[in-house]
N, C-alpha and C. Protein backbone atom coordinates (compact mmCIF):
# COMPACT_ATOMS: atom_id res chain seq x y z
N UNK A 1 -18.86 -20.91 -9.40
CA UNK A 1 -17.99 -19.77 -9.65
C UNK A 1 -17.20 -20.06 -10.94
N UNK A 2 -17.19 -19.30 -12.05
CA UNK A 2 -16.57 -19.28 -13.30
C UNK A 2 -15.07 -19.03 -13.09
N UNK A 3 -14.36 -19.12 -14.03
CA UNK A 3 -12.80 -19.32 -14.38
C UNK A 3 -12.11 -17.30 -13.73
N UNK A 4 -12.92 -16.83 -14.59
CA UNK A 4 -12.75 -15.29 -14.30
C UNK A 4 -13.45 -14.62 -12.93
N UNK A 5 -13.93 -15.11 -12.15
CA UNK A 5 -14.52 -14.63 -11.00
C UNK A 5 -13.49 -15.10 -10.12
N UNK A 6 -12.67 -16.51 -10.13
CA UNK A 6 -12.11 -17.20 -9.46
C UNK A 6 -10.32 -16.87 -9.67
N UNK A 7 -10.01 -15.66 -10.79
CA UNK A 7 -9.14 -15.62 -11.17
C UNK A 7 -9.01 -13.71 -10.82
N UNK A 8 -10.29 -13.46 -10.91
CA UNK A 8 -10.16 -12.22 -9.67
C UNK A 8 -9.98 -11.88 -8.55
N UNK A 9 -10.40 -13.17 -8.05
CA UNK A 9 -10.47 -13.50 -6.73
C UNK A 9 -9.05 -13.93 -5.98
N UNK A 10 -8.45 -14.79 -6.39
CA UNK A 10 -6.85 -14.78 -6.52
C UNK A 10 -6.07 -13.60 -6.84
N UNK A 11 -6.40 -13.07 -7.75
CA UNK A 11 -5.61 -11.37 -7.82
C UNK A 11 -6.11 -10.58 -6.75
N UNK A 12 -7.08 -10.83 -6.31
CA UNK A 12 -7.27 -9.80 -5.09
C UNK A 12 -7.04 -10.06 -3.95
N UNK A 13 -6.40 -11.53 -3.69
CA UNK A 13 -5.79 -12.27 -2.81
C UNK A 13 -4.35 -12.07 -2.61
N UNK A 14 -3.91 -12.08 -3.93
CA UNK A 14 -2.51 -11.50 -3.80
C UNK A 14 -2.08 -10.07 -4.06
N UNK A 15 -2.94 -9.55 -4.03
CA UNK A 15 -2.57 -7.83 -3.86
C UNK A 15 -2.95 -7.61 -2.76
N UNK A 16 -3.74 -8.34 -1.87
CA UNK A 16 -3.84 -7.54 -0.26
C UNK A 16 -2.90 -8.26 0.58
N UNK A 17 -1.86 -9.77 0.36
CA UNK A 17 -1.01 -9.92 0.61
C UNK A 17 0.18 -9.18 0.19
N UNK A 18 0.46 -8.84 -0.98
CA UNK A 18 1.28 -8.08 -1.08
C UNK A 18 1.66 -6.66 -0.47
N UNK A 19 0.56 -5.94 -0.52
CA UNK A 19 0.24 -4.91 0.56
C UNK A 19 0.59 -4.93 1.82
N UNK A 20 -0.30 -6.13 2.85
CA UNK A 20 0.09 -6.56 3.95
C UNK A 20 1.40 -6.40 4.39
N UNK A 21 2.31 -7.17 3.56
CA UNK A 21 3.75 -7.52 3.57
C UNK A 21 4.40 -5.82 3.53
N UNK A 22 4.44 -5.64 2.46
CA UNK A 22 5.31 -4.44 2.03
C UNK A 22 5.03 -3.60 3.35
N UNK A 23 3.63 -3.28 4.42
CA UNK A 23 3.52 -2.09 5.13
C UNK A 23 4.16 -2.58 6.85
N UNK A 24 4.55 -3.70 6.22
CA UNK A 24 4.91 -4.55 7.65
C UNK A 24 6.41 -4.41 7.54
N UNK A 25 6.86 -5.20 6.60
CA UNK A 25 8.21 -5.74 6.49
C UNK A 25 8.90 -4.63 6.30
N UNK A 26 8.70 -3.68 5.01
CA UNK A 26 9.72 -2.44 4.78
C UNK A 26 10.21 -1.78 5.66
N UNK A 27 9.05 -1.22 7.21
CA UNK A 27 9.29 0.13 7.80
C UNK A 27 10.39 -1.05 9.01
N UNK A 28 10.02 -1.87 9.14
CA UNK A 28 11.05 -3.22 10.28
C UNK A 28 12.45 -3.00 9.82
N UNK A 29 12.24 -3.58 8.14
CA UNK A 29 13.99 -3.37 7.20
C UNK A 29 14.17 -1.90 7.59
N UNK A 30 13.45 -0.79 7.75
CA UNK A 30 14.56 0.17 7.71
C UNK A 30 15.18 0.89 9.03
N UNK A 31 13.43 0.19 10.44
CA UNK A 31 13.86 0.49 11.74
C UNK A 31 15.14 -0.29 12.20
N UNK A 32 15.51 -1.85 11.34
CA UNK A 32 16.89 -2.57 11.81
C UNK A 32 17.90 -1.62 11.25
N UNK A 33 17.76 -1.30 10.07
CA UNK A 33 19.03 -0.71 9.13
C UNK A 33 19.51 0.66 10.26
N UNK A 34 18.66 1.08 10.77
CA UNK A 34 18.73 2.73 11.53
C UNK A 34 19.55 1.77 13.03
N UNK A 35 18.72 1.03 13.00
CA UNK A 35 19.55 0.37 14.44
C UNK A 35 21.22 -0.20 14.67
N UNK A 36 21.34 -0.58 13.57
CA UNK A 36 22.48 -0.73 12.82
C UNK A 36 23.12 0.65 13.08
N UNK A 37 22.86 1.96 12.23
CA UNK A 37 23.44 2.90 12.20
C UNK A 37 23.22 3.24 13.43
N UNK A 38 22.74 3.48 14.26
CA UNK A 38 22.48 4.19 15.68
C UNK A 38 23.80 3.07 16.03
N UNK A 39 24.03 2.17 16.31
CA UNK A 39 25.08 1.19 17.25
C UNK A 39 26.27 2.07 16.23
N UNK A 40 26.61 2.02 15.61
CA UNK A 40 27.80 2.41 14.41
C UNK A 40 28.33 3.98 15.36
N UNK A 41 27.65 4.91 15.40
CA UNK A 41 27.24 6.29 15.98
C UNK A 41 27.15 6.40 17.61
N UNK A 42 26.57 5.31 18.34
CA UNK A 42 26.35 5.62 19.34
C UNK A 42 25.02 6.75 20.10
N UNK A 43 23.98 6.80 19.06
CA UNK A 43 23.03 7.57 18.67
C UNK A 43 21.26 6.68 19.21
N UNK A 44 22.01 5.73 19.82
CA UNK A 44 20.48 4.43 19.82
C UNK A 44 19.37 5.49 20.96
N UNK A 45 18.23 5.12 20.12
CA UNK A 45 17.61 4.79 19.34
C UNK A 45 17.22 6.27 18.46
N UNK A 46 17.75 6.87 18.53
CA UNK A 46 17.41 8.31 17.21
C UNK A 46 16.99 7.55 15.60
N UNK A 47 18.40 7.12 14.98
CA UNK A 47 17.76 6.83 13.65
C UNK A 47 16.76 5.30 13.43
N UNK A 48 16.88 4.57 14.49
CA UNK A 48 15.88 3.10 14.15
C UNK A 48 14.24 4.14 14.35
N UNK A 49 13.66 4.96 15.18
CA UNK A 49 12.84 5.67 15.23
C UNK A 49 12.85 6.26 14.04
N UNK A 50 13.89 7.11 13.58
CA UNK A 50 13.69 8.19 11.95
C UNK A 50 13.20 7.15 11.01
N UNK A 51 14.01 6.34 11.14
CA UNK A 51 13.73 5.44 9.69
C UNK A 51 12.34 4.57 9.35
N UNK A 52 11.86 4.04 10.59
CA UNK A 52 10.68 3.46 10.74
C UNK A 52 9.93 4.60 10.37
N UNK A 53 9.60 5.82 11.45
CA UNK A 53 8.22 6.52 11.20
C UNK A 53 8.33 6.87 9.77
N UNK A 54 9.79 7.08 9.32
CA UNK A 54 9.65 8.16 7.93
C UNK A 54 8.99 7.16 6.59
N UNK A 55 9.91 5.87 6.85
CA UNK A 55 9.02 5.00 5.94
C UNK A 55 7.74 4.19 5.93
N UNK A 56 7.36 4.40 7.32
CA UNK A 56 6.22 3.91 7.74
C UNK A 56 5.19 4.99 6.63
N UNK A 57 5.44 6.23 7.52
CA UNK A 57 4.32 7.25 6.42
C UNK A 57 4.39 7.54 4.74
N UNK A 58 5.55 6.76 4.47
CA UNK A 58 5.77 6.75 3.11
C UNK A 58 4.88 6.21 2.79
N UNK A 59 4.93 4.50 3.58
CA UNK A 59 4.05 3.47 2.60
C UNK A 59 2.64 3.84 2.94
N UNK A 60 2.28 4.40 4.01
CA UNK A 60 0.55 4.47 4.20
C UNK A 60 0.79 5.69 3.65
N UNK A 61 1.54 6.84 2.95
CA UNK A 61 0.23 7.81 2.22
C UNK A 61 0.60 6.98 0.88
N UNK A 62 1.47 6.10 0.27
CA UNK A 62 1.31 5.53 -1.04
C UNK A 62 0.27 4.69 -0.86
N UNK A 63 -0.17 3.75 0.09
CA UNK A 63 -1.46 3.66 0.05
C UNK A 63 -2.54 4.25 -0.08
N UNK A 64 -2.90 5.51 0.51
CA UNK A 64 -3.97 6.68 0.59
C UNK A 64 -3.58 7.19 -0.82
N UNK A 65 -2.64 7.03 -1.49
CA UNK A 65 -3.21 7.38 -3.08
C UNK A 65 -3.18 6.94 -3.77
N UNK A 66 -3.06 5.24 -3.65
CA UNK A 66 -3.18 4.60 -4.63
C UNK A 66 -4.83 3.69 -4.63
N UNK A 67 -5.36 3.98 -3.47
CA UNK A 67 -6.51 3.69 -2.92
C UNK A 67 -7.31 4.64 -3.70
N UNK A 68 -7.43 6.19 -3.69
CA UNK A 68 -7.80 7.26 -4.09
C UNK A 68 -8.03 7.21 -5.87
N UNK A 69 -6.72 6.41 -6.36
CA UNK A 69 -7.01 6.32 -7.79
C UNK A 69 -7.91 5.71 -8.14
N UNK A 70 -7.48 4.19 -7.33
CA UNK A 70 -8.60 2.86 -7.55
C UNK A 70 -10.31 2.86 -7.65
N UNK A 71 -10.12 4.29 -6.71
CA UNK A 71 -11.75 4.59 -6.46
C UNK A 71 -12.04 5.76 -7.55
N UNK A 72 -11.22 6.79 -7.80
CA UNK A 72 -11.56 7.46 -9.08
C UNK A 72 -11.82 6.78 -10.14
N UNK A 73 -10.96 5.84 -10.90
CA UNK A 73 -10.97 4.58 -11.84
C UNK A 73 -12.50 4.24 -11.43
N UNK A 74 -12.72 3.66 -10.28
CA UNK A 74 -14.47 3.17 -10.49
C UNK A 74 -15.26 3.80 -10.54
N UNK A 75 -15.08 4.75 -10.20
CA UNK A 75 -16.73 6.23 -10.69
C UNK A 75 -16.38 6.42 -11.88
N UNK A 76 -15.31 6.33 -12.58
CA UNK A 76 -15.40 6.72 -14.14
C UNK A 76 -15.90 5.82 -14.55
N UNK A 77 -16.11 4.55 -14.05
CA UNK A 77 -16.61 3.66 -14.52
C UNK A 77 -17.87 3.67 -14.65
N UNK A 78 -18.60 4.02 -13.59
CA UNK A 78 -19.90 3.44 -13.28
C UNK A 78 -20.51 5.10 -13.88
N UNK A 79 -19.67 5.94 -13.73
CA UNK A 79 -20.27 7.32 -15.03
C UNK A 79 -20.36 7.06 -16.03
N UNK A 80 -19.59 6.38 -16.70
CA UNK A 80 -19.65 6.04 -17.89
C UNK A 80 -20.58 5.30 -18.17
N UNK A 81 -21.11 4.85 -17.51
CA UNK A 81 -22.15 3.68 -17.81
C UNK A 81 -22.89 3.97 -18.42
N UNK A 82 -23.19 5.59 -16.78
CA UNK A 82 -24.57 5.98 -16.75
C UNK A 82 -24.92 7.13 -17.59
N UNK A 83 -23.89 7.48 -18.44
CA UNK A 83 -23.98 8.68 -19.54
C UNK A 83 -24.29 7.62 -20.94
N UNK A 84 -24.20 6.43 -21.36
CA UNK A 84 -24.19 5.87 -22.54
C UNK A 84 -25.70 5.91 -23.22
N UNK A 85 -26.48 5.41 -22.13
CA UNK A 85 -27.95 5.84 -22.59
C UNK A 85 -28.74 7.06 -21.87
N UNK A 86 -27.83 7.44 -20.82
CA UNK A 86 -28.80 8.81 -20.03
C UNK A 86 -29.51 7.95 -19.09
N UNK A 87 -29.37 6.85 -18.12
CA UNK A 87 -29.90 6.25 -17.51
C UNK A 87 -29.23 5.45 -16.64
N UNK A 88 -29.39 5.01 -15.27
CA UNK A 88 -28.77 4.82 -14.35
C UNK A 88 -28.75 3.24 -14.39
């Protein structure tokens, strides 16, 4: 395995950790933060529920379109290819 296969491979290691993390940890930080406010209010569990689902679906449709680009980006790619000589 070459320097650049092995250095993609690590970037794509740490972007599906990073991912991982962010769809885990964020919607937790904001179901505590709501839990917090629900005890403050006397409201438990109304906002630890608001805050989780609302940021939960934040981060999975920013996933569903940042997924969506990634894959547009590669058909332009592989079009492009296949328009340079007219051949697949």
């Amino acid at each position: 395995m070459n320097l650049f296969d092995r250095r993609e491979l690590n970037n794509g290691v740490g972007n599906a950790l990073s991912r991982a993390v962010e769809l885990t940890v964020t919607p937790i930080i904001f179901g505590f933060l709501g839990w917090l406010l629900d005890g403050r209010l006397g409201t438990r569990p109304l906002f630890m529920f608001v805050f989780f689902a609302f940021v939960l679906g934040y981060t999975l449709w920013k996933e569903y379109v940042l997924y969506g680009k990634a894959m547009d980006e590669e058909q332009a790619k592989l079009f492009g290819r296949r328009g340079e000589d007219g051949q697949a």
